[in-house]
Protein backbone atom coordinates (compact mmCIF):
# COMPACT_ATOMS: atom_id res chain seq x y z
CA UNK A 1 38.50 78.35 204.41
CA UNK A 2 39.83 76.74 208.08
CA UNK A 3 37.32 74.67 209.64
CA UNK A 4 37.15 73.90 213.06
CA UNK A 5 35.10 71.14 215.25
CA UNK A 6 31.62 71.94 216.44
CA UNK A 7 29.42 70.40 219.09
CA UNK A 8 25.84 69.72 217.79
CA UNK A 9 22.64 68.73 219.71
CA UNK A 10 21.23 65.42 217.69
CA UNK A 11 17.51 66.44 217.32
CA UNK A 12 16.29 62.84 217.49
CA UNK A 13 18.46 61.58 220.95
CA UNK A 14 19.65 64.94 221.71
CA UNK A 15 22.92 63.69 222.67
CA UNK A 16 25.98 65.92 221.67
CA UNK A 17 27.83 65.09 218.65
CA UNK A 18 30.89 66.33 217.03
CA UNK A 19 30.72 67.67 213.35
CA UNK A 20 34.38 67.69 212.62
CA UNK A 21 36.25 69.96 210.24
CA UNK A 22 37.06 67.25 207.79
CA UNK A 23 33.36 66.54 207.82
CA UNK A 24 32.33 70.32 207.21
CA UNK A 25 34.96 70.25 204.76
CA UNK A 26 33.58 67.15 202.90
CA UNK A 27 29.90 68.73 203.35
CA UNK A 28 31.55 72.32 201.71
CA UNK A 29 32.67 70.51 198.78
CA UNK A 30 29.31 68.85 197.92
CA UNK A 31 27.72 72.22 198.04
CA UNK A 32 25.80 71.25 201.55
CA UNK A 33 25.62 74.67 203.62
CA UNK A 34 23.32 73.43 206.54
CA UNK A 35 25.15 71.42 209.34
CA UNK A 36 23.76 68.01 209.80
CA UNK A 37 20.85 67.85 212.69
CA UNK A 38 21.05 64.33 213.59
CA UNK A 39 24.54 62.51 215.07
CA UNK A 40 26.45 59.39 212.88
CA UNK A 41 23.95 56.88 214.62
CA UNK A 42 20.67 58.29 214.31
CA UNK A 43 21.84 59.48 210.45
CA UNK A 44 22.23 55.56 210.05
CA UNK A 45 18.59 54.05 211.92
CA UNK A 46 16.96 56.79 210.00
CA UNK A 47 18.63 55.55 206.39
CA UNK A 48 18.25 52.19 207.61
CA UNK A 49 14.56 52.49 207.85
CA UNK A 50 14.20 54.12 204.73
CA UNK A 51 13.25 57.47 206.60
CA UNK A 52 12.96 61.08 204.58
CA UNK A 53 11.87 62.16 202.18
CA UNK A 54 13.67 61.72 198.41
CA UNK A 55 14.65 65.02 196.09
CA UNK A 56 11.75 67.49 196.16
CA UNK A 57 9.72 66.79 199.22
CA UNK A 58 7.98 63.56 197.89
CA UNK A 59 8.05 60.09 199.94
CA UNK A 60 9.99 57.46 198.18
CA UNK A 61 7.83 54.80 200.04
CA UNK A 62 8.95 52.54 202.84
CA UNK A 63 11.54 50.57 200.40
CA UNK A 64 13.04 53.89 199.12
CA UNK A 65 11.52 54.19 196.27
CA UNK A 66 13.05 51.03 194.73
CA UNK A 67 10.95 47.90 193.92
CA UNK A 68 11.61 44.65 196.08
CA UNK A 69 10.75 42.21 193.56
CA UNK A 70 11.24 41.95 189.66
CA UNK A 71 8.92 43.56 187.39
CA UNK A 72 6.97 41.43 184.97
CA UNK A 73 7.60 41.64 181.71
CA UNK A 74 5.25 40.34 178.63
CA UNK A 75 5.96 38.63 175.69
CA UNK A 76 5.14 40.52 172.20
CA UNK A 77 6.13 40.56 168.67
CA UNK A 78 7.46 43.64 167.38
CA UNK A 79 5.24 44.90 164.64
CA UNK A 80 8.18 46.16 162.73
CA UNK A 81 10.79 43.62 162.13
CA UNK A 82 8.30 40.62 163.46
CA UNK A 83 10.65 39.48 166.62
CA UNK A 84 10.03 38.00 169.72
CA UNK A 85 10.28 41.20 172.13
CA UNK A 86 10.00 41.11 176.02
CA UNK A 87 8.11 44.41 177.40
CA UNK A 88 6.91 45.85 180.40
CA UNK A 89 3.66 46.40 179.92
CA UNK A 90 0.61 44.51 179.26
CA UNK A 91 0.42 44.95 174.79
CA UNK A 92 -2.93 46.15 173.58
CA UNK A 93 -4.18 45.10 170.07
CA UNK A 94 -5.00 48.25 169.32
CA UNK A 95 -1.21 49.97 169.53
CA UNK A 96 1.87 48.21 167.66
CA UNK A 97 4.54 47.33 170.21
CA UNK A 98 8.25 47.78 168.98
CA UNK A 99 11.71 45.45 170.21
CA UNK A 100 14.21 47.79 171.60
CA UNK A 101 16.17 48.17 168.61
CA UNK A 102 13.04 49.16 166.57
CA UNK A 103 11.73 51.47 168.98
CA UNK A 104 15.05 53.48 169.22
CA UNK A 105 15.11 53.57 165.10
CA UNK A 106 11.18 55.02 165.38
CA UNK A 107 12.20 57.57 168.13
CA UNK A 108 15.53 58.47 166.25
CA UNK A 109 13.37 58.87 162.82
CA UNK A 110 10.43 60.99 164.53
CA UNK A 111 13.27 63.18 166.27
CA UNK A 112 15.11 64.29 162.88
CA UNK A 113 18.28 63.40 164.47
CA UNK A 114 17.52 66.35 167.34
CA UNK A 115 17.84 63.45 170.21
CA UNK A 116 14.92 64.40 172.92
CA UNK A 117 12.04 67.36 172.54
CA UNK A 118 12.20 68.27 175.94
């Protein structure tokens, strides 16, 4: 397919803008059939802001979703080889808590070997 230039009204500035045929073409091959509505600087503010919304309409939050500081992570003891294991969550009494390695054997055993149930 031959692509040519178009002039585009930015809907944030509404200044013109050219969407070039190397860009339609790059947009073509990503599957993207709707021409961008915003020019190359107002694209940018908007990402830089963490603007939009993420995959499927929900907000990914002012810092995109991602979290700005380290999680904390608590120190148990795996209940089935007895080693010091680091986890994300706060461990109850009540529920064992498993290292990494022994929580992948106790998922791969409860699977059969079938890998996920969903």
């Amino acid at each position: 397919m031959s692509y040519t230039d178009q002039i585009l009204n930015c809907r944030d500035c509404n200044q013109e803008f050219t969407f070039t045929a190397g860009e339609q073409e790059f947009f073509a091959s990503r599957g993207l059939t709707n021409a961008p509505s915003r020019c190359p600087s107002c694209r940018s503010a908007r990402k830089q802001q963490g603007g939009g919304q993420g995959r499927g309409g929900y907000s990914r939050g002012g810092n995109g979703g991602y979290r700005s500081e380290p999680r904390q992570m608590y120190t148990a003891i795996c209940a089935s080889c007895g080693n010091e294991a680091q986890v994300p969550f706060q461990p109850r009494e009540d529920r064992p808590v498993y290292c990494s390695d022994c929580f992948q054997n106790q998922r791969d055993s409860h699977s059969g070997g079938r890998g996920a149930r969903w």
